[in-house]
Protein backbone atom coordinates (compact mmCIF):
# COMPACT_ATOMS: atom_id res chain seq x y z
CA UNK A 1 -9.14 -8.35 -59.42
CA UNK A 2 -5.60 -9.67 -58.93
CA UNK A 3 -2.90 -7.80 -58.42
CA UNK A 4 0.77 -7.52 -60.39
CA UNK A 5 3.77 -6.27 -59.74
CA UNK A 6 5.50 -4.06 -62.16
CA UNK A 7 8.39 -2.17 -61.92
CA UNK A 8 7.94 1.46 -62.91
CA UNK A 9 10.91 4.34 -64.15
CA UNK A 10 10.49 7.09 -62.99
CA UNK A 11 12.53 10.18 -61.81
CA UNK A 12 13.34 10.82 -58.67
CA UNK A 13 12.21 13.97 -58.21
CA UNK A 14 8.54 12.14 -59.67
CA UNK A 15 8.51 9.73 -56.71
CA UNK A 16 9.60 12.41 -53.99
CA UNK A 17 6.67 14.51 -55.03
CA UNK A 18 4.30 11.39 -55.79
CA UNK A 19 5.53 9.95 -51.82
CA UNK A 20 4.50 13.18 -50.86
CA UNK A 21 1.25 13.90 -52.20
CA UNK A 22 0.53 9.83 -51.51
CA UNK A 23 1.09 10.71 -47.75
CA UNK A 24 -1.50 14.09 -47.54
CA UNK A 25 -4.02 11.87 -49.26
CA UNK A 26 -3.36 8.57 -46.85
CA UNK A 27 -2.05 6.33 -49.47
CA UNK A 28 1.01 4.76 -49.77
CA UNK A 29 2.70 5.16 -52.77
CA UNK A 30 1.76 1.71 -54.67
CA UNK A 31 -2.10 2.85 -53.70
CA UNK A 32 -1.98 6.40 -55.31
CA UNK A 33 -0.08 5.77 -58.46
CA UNK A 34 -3.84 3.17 -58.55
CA UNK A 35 -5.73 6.33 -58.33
CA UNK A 36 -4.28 8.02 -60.38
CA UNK A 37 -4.50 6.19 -63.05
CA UNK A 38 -8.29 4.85 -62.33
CA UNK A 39 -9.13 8.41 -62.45
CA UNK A 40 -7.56 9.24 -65.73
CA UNK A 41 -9.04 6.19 -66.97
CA UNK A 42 -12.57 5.88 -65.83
CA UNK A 43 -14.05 5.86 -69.05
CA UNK A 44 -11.75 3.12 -70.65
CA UNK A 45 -13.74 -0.28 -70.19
CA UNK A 46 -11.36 -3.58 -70.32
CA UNK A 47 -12.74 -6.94 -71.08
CA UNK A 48 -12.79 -8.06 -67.61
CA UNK A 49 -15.16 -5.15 -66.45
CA UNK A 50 -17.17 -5.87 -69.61
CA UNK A 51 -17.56 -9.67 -68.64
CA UNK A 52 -18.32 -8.62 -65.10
CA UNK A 53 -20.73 -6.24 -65.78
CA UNK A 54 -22.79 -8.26 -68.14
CA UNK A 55 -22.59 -11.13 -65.38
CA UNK A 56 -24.41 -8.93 -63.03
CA UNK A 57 -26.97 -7.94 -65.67
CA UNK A 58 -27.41 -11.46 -65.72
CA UNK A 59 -27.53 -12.33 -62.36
CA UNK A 60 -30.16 -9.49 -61.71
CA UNK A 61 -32.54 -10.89 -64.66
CA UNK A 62 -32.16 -13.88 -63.16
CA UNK A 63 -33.36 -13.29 -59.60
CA UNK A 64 -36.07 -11.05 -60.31
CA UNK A 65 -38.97 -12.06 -58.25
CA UNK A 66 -42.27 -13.60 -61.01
CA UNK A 67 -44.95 -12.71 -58.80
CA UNK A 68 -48.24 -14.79 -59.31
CA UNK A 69 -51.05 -13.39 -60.56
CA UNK A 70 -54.38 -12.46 -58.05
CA UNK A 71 -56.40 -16.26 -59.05
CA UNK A 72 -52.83 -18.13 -58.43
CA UNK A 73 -52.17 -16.29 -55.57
CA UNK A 74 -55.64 -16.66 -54.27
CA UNK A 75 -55.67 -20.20 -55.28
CA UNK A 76 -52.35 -20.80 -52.63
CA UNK A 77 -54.50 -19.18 -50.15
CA UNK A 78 -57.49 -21.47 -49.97
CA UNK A 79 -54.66 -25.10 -50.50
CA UNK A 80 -53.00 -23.27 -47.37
CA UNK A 81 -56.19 -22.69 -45.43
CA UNK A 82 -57.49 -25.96 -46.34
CA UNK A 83 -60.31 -24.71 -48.08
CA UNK A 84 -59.84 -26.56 -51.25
């Protein structure tokens, strides 16, 4: 996902505190003002997610393995052996 800038108000005393708590967690501030809202938002789905998701869905369906069944298998057996 990209990332964009935006310029945020907020008071001071909100950054000083938010710098602060950013720094015990090992964030800087940009990085836990992300968590923060992630985790107050985990259950909101945007498009984006929605389209990923479904592409991964996809892609799974996709590569699932179609395994022969016993005669076909058995059949590839003898044309490798050279028993055919």
């Amino acid at each position: 996902m990209a990332k964009t800038k935006k310029n945020l108000s907020l008071e001071e005393a909100v950054i000083q505190k938010g710098l602060k708590r950013a720094g015990e967690l090992g964030f800087d501030f940009s990085a836990y003002v992300t968590y923060l809202i992630n985790a107050d938002t985990k259950k909101i789905k945007i498009q984006e997610e929605e389209n990923v998701e479904k592409s991964c869905e996809k892609e799974t369906e996709e590569n699932d393995l179609k395994i022969p069944d016993d005669e076909t298998l058995s059949e590839v057996d003898n044309i490798l052996n050279g028993n055919v």
